[in-house]
Protein backbone atom coordinates (compact mmCIF):
# COMPACT_ATOMS: atom_id res chain seq x y z
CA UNK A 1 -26.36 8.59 -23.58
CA UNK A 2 -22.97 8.52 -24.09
CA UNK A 3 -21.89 8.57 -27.61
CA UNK A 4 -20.04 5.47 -28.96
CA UNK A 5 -16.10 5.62 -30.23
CA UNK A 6 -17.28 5.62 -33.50
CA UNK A 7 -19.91 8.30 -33.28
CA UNK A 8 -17.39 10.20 -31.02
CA UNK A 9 -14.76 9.99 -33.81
CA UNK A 10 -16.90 10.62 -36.83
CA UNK A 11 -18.46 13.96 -34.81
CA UNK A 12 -14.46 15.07 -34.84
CA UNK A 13 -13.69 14.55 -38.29
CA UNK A 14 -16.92 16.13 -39.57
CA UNK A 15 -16.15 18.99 -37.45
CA UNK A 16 -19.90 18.64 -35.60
CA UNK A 17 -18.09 19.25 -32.05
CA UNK A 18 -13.77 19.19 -31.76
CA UNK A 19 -12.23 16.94 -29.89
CA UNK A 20 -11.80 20.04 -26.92
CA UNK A 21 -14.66 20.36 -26.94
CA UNK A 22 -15.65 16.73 -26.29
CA UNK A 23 -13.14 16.88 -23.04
CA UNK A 24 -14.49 19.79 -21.69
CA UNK A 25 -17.68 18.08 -21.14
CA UNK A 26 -16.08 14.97 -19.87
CA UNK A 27 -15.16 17.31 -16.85
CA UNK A 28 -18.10 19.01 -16.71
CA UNK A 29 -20.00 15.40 -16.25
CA UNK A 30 -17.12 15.10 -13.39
CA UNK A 31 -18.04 18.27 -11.36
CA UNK A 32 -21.44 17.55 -11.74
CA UNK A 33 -21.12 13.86 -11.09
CA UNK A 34 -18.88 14.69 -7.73
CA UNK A 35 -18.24 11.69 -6.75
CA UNK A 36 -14.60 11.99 -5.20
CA UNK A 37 -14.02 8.41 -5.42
CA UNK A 38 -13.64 7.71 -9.23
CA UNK A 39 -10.50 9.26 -9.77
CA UNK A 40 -7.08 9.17 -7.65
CA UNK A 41 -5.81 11.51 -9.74
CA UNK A 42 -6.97 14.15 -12.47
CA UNK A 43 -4.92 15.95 -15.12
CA UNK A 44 -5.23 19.81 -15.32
CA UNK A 45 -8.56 20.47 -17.76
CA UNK A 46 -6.39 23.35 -19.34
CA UNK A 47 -3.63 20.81 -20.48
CA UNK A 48 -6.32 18.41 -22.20
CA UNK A 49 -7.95 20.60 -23.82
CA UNK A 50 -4.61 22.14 -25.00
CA UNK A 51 -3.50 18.42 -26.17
CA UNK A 52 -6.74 18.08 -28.07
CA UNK A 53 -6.81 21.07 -29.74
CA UNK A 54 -3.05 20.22 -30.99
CA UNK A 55 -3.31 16.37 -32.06
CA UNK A 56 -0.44 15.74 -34.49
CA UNK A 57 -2.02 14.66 -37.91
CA UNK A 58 -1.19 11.03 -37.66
CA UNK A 59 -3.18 11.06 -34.19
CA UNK A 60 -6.11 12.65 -35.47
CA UNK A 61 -6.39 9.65 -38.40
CA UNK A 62 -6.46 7.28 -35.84
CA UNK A 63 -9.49 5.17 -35.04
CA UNK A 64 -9.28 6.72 -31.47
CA UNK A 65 -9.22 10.43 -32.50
CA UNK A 66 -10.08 12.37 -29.88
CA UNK A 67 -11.76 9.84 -27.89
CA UNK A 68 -11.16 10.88 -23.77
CA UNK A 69 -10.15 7.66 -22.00
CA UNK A 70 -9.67 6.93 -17.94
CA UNK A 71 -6.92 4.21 -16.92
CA UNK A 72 -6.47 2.39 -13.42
CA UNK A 73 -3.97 3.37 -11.13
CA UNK A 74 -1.98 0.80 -11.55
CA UNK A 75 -1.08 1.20 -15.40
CA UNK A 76 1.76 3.82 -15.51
CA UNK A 77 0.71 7.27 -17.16
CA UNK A 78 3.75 10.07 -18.10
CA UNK A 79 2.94 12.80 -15.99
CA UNK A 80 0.50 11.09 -13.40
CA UNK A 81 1.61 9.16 -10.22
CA UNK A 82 0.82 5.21 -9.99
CA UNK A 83 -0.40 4.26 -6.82
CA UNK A 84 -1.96 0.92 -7.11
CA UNK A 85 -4.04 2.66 -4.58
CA UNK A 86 -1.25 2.74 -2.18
CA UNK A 87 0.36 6.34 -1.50
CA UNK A 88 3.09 5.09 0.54
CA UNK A 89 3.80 3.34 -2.90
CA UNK A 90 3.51 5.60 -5.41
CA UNK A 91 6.25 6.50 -8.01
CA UNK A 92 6.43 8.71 -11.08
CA UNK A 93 6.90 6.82 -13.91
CA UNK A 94 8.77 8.50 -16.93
CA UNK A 95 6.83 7.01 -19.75
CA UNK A 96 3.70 5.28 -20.48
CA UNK A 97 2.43 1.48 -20.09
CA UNK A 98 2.90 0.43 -23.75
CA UNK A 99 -1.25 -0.22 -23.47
CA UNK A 100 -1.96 3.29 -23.10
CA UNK A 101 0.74 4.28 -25.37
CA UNK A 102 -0.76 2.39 -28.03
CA UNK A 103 -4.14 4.11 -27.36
CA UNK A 104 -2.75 7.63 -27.31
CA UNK A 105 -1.04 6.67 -30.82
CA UNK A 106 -4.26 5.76 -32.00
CA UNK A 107 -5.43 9.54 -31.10
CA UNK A 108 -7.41 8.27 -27.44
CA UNK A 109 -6.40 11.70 -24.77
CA UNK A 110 -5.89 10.31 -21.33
CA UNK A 111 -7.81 12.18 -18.92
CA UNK A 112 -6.35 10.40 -15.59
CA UNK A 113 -5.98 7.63 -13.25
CA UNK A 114 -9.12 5.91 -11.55
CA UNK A 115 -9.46 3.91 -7.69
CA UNK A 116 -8.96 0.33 -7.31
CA UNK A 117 -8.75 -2.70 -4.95
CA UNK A 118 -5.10 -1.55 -3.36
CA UNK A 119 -2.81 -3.85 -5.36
CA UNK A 120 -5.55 -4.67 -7.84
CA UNK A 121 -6.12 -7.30 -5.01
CA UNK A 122 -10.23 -8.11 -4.79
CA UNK A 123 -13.25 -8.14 -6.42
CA UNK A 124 -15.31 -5.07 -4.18
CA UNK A 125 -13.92 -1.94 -4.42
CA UNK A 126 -13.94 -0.87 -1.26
CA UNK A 127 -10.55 -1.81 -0.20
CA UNK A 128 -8.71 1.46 -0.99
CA UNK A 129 -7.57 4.37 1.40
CA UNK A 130 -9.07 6.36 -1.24
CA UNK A 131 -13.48 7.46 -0.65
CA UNK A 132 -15.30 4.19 -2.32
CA UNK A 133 -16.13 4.97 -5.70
CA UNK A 134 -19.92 5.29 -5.61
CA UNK A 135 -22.10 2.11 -7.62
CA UNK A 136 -24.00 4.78 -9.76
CA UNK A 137 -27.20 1.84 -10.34
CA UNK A 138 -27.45 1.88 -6.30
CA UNK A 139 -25.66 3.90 -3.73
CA UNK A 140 -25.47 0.88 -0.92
CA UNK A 141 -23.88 -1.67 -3.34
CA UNK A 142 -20.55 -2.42 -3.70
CA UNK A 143 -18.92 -0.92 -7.23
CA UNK A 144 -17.27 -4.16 -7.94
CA UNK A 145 -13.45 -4.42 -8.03
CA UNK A 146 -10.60 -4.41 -8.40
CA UNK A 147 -11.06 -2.28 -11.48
CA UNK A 148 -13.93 -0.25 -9.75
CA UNK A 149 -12.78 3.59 -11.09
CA UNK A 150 -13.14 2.40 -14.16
CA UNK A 151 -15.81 0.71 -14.88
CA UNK A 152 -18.17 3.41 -12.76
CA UNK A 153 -16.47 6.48 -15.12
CA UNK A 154 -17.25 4.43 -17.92
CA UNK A 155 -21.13 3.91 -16.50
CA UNK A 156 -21.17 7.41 -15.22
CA UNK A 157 -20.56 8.65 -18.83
CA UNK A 158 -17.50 10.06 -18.56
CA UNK A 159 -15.79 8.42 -20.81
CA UNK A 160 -16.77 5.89 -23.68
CA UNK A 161 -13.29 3.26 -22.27
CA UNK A 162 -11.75 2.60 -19.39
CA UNK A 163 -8.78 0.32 -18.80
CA UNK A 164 -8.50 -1.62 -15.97
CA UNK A 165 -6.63 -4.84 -15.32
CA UNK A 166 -7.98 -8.50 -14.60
CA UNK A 167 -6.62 -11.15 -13.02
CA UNK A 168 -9.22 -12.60 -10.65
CA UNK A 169 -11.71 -10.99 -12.58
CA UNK A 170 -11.28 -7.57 -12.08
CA UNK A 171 -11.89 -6.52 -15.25
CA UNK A 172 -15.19 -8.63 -15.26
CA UNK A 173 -17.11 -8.62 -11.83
CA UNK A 174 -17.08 -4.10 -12.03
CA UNK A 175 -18.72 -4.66 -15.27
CA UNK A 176 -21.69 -6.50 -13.89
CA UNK A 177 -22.10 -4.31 -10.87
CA UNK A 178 -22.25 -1.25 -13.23
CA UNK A 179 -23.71 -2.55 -16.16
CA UNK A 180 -21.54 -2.09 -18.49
CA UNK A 181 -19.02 -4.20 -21.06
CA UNK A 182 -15.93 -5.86 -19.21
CA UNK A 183 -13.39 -7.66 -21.92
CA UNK A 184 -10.84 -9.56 -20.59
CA UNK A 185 -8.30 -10.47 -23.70
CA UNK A 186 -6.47 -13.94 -23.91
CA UNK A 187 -3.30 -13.40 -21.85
CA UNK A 188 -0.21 -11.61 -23.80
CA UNK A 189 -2.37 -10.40 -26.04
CA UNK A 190 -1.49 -6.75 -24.88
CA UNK A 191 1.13 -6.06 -22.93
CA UNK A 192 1.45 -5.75 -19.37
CA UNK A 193 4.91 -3.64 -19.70
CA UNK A 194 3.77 -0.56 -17.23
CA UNK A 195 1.70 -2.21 -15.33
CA UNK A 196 2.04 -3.17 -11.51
CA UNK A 197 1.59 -6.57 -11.27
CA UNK A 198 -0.44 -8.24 -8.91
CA UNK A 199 0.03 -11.91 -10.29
CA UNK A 200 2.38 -11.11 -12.89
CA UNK A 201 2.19 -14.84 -14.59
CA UNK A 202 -1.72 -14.44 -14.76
CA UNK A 203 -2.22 -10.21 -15.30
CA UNK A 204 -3.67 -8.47 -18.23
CA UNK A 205 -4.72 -5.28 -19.14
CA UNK A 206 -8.81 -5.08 -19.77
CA UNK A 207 -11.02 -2.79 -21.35
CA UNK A 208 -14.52 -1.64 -20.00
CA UNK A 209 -16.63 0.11 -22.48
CA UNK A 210 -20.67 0.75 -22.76
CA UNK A 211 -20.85 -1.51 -26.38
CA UNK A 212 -18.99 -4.69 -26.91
CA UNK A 213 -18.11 -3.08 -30.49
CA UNK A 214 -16.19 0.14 -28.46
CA UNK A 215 -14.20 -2.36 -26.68
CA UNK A 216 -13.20 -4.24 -29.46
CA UNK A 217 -12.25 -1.32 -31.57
CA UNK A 218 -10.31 -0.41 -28.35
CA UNK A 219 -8.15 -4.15 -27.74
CA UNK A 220 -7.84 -4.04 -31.26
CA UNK A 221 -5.84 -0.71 -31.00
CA UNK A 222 -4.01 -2.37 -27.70
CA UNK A 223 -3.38 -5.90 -28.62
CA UNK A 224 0.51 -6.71 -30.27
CA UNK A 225 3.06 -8.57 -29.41
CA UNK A 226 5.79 -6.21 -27.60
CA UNK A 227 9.02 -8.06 -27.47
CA UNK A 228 10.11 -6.39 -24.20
CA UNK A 229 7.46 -8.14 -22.06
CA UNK A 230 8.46 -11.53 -21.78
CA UNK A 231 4.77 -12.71 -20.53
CA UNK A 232 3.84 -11.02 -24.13
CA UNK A 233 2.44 -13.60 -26.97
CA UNK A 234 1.75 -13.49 -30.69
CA UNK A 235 -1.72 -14.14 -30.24
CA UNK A 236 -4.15 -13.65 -33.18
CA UNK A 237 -6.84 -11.36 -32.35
CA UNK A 238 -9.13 -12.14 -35.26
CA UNK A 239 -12.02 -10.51 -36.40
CA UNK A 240 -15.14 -10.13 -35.07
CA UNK A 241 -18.40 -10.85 -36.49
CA UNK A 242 -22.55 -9.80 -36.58
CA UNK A 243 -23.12 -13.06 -36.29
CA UNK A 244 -21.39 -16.78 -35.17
CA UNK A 245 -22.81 -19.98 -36.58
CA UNK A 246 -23.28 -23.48 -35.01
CA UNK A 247 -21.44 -22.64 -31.89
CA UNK A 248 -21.90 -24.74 -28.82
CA UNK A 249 -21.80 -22.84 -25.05
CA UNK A 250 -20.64 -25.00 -22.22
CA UNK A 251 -22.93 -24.15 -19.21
CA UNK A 252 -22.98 -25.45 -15.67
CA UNK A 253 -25.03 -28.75 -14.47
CA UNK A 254 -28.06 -27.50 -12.30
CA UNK A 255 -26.96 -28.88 -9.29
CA UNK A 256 -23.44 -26.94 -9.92
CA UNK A 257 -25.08 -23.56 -10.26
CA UNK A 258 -23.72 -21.22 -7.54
CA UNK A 259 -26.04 -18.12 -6.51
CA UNK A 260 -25.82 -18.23 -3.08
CA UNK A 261 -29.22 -18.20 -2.36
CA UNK A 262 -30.08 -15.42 -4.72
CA UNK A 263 -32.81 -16.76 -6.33
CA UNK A 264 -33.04 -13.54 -8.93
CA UNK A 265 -29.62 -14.02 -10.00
CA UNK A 266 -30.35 -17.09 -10.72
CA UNK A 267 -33.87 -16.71 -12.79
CA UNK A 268 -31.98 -14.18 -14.79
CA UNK A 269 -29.19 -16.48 -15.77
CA UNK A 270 -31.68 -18.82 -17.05
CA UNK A 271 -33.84 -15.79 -18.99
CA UNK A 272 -29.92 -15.06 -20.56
CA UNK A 273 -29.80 -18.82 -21.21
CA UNK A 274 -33.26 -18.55 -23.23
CA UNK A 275 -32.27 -15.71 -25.10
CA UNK A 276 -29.27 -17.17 -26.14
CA UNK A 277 -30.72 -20.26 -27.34
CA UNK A 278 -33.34 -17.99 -29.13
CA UNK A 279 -30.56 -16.82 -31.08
CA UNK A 280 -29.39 -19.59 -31.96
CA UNK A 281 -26.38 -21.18 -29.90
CA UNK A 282 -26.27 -24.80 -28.73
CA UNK A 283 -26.14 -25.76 -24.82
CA UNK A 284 -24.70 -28.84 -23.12
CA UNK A 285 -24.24 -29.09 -19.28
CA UNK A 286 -21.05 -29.34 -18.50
CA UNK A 287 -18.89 -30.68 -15.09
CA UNK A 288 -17.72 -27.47 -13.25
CA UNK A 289 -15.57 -29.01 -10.91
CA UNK A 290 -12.54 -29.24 -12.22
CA UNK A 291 -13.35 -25.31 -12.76
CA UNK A 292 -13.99 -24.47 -9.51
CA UNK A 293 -11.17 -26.13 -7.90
CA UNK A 294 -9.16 -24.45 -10.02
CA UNK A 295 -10.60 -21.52 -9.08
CA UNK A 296 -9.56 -22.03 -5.21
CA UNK A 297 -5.86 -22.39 -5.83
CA UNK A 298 -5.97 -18.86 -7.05
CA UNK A 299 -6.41 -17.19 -3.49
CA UNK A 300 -5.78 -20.61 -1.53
CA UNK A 301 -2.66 -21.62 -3.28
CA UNK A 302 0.92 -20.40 -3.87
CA UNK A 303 0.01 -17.98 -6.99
CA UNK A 304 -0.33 -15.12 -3.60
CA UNK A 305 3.31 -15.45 -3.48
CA UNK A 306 3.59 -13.52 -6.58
CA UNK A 307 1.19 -10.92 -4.93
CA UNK A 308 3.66 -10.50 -2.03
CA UNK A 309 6.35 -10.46 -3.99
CA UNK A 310 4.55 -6.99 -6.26
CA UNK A 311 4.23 -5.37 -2.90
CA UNK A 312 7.42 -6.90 -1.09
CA UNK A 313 9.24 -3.67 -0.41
CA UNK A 314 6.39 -1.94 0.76
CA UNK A 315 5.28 -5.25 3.06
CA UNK A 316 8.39 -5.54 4.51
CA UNK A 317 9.59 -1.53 5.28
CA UNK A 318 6.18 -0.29 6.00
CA UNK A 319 3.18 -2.67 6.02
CA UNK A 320 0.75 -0.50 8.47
CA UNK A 321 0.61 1.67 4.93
CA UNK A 322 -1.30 -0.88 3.34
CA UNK A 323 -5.52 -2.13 3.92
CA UNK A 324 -5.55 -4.24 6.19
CA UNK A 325 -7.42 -6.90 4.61
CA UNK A 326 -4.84 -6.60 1.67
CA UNK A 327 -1.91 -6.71 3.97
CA UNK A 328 -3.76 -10.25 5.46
CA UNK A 329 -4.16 -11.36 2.02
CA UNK A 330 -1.26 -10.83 0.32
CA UNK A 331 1.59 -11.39 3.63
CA UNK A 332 -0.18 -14.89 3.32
CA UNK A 333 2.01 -15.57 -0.09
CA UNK A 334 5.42 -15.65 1.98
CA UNK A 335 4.26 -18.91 3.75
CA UNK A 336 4.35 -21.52 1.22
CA UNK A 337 7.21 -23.44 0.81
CA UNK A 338 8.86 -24.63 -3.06
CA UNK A 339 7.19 -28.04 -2.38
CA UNK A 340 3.74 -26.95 -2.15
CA UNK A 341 4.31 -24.04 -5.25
CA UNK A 342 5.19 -27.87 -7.58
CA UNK A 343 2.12 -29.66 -6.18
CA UNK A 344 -0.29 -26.77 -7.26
CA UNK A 345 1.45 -26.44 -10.57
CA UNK A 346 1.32 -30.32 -11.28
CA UNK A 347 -2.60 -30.06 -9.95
CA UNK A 348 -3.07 -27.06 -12.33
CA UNK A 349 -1.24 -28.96 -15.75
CA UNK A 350 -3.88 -31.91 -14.68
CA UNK A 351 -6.98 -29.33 -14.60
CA UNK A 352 -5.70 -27.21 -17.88
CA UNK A 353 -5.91 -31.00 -18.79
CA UNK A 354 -9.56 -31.63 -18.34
CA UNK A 355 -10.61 -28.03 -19.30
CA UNK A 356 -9.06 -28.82 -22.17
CA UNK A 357 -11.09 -31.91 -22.62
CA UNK A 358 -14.30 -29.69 -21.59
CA UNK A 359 -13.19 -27.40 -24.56
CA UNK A 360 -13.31 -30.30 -27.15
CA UNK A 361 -16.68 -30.34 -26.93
CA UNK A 362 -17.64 -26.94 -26.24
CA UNK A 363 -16.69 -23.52 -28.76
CA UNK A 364 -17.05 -21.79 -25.08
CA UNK A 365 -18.97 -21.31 -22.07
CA UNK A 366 -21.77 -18.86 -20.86
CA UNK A 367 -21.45 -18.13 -16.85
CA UNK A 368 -22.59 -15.64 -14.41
CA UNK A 369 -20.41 -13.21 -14.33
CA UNK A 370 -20.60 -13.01 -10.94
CA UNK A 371 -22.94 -15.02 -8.29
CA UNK A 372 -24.76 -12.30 -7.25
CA UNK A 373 -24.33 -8.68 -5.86
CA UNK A 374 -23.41 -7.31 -2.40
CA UNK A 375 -23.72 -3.92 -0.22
CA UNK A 376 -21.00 -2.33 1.16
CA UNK A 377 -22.46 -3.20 4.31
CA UNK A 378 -22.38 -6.82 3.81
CA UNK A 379 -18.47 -6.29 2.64
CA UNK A 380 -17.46 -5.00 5.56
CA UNK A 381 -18.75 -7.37 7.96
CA UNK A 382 -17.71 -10.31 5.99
CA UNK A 383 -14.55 -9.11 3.61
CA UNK A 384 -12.72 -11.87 2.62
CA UNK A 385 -15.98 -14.78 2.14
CA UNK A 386 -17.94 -12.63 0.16
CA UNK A 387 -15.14 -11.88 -2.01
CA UNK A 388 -14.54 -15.27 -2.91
CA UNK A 389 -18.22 -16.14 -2.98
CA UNK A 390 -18.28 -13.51 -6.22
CA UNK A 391 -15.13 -14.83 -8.11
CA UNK A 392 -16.83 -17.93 -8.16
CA UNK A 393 -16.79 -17.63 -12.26
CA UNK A 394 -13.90 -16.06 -12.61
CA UNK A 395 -10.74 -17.15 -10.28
CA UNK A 396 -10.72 -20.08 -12.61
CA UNK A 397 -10.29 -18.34 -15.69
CA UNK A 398 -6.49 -16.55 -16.01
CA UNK A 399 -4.72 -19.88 -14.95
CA UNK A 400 -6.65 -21.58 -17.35
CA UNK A 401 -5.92 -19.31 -20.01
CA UNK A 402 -9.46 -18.50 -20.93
CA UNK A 403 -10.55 -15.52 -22.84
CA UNK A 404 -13.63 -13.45 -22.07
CA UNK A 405 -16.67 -10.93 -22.52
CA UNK A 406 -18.75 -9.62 -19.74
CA UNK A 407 -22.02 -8.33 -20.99
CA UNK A 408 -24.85 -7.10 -18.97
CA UNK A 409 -27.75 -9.42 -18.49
CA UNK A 410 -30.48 -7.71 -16.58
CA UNK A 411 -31.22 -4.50 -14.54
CA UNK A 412 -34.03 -4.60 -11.88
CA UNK A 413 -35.95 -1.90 -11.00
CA UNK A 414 -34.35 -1.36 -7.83
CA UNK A 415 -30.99 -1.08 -9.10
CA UNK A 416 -29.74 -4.63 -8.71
CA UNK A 417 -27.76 -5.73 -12.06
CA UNK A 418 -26.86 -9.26 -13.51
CA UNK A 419 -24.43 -10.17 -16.07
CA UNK A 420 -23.05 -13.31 -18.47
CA UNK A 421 -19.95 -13.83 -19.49
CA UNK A 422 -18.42 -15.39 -23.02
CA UNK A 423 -15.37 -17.62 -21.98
CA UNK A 424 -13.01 -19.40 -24.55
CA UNK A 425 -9.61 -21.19 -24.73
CA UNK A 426 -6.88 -18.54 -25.60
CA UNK A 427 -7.09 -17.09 -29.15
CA UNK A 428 -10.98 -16.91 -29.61
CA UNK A 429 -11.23 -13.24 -28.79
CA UNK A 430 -13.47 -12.52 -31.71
CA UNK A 431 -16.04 -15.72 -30.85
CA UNK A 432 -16.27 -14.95 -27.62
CA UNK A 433 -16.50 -11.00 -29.09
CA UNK A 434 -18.94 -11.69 -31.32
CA UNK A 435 -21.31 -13.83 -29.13
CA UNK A 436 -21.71 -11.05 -26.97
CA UNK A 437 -22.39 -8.27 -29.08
CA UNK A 438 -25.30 -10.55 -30.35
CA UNK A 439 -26.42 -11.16 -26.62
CA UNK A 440 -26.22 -7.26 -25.72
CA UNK A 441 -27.72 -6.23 -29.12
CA UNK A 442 -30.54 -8.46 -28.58
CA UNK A 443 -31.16 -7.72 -24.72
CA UNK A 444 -32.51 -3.68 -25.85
CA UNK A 445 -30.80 -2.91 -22.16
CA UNK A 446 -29.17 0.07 -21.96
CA UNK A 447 -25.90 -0.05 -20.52
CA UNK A 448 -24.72 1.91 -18.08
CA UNK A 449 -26.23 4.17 -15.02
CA UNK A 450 -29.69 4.74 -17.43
CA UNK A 451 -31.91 3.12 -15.39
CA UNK A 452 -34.23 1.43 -17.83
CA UNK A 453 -33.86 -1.69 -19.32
CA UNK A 454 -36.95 -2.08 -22.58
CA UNK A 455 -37.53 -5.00 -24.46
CA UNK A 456 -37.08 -5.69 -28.41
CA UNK A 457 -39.95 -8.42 -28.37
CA UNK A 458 -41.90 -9.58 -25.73
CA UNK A 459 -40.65 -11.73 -23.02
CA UNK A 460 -37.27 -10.38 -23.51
CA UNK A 461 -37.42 -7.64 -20.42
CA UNK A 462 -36.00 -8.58 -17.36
């Protein structure tokens, strides 16, 4: 198994295995892995390994010392192309995203750029030009998107963190499908400078990892305000904690639980239910409509202007060079007119509103992370309904300024994952942190492409 950032980092300092060392076997797990569909692009072995073995001192005292890292192709790295999965729009930028800065200053050695969703628009992964990056818990399911590089190097075991980018719930949805840690941070929290936006008022920068503690210690390293982003806040990222006490989760009424039929999705969000409970946190049913219509005006409302407007030049000199189904998607946010862009924002400041309301009573939520799973098959007879079958949890969550933790839930024997997620109201990083660091600690599944999920104490298995 993978070993975690602060195993990885104590092994360096101690001198068990140098940091080289460590990168040479991340590429070794690549060949051997050879799966051409992770990466878009790979930096030259040689020149990692020559970075590692010549970390500046302050580097090497970092909390990310030596740790290998993958980021999505449409966060700027020096040296690497950003595509956005797009090659007809790739560029060279001449300096990092401050995100990845941040984690190379901390030590972290980029080792290159993963697939998405083209434009970081969808939640399947297969809507790149690029081979489909293969779901490493089952070969016929989708990998989840748009972040879906990342999240399958991180469950692959090629790295300990990814970064990918959320704003549908891309950051969440790949988690689930690969079993493994998706955290989404309260908007502004770290900066989007260097990254291509796909919704630029609603984008962030998130973090999949195999522990929720490794992608804490890595937002932690990311988060601060950067005056040059002007979508950047001072949010307080707080601290996070073994355990949280007296907290109340917000979950959906019965008859408002979506699974689509997938009656094993939904047995194991009740078994996640139970164990939470078990551990201690208060549930009250909550309304999810307001939540769900919010979700809608993500994809049915104006907010795809801002989509076309992040691939305008390309759309409008050369739009046969991007995916189809993104082209229909995002040539769809030229057609609304100023009038109808004010009536969604007045309806939004009336459901921020009554989520706000919701969030009186509630310290946060627990939802699916995602409704249930589909094959690539399935995608690609029906690629826009499906896709907005599994943001059901998560459309709703970036315009209402919600924080979150994707944890996995459950792994079947035949490959077919499930997943929670920890939602709060901006700010509450850590609760939302710390609640699901409990859950997975709990759970005794092992994250990732292991296939074997063991229980602590009876009737905890799945």
């Amino acid at each position: 198994m993978t070993p975690s950032i602060i195993e990885t980092v104590a092994a360096h300092r101690q001198g068990v295995i140098a940091p080289a060392d460590t990168i040479r076997q991340c590429y070794e797990r690549i060949r051997a892995i050879a799966d051409p569909g992770i990466f878009i692009s790979l930096r030259e072995e040689a020149a990692v390994c020559a970075e590692a073995q010549s970390l500046s001192a302050e580097r090497a005292c970092g909390p990310l010392f030596g740790v290998p890292v993958a980021v999505k192709d449409n966060i700027d790295v020096a040296g690497l192309p950003t595509t956005a999965a797009c090659p007809a729009f790739a560029y060279s930028p001449e300096c990092d995203a401050v995100a990845v800065a941040r984690l190379r200053a901390a030590g972290a050695i980029v080792i290159g750029k993963t697939n998405l969703d083209q434009f970081a628009t969808g939640l399947v992964g297969t809507r790149t030009p690029y081979p489909v990056p293969g779901n490493p818990l089952r070969s016929d399911l989708i990998p989840g998107g748009s972040s879906s590089g990342s999240a399958v190097a991180v469950a692959r075991g090629i790295v300990p963190i990814a970064l990918g980018t959320d704003t549908a719930g891309s950051g969440r949805v790949p988690a689930m499908f690969n079993n493994v840690v998706g955290l989404k941070p309260s908007l502004g929290l770290v900066s989007t400078r260097g990254v291509v936006p796909a919704c630029r008022s609603l984008d962030c920068v998130s973090i999949f990892a195999l522990a929720v503690e490794d992608a804490w210690i890595a937002l932690t390293v990311a988060a601060g305000y950067d005056d040059a982003d002007p979508y950047s806040r001072p949010v307080p990222i707080g601290t996070i904690r073994s355990a949280v006490k007296s907290a109340k989760l917000g979950v959906p009424r019965k008859g408002q639980r979506e699974f689509f039929n997938d009656t094993r999705a939904a047995a194991d969000y009740d078994q996640a239910l139970a164990r939470l409970s078990r551990l201690g946190y208060a549930m009250a049913e909550i309304d999810m409509t307001p939540f769900y219509e919010t979700a809608r005006l993500l994809y049915e409302g104006p907010w795809l202007a801002e989509r076309y407007i992040a691939a305008r030049r390309l759309v409008e000199s050369d739009s046969a060079a991007l995916h189809p189904i993104t082209r229909q998607i995002i040539t769809k946010g030229a057609t609304f007119t100023a009038t109808e862009v004010f009536e969604a924002f007045y309806r939004l400041e009336g459901l921020r509103k009554i989520a706000a309301d919701t969030f009186a009573d509630v310290d946060g939520l627990a939802l699916p992370t995602a409704p249930t799973v589909y094959t690539c098959e399935q995608i690609l007879a029906d690629p826009i309904n499906l896709n907005s079958r599994l943001g059901t949890y998560t459309h709703f969550v970036n315009l209402l300024g919600l924080c979150g933790v994707a944890v996995p839930g459950a792994l079947h024997a035949d490959g077919t994952p499930f997943g929670i997620t920890l939602l709060a109201p901006a700010g509450a990083d850590a609760l939302v942190a710390s609640i699901a660091r409990q859950f997975q600690a709990d759970s005794g599944l092992l994250p990732g492409s292991i296939r074997q999920c063991q229980s602590r104490r009876p009737g905890q298995g799945n």
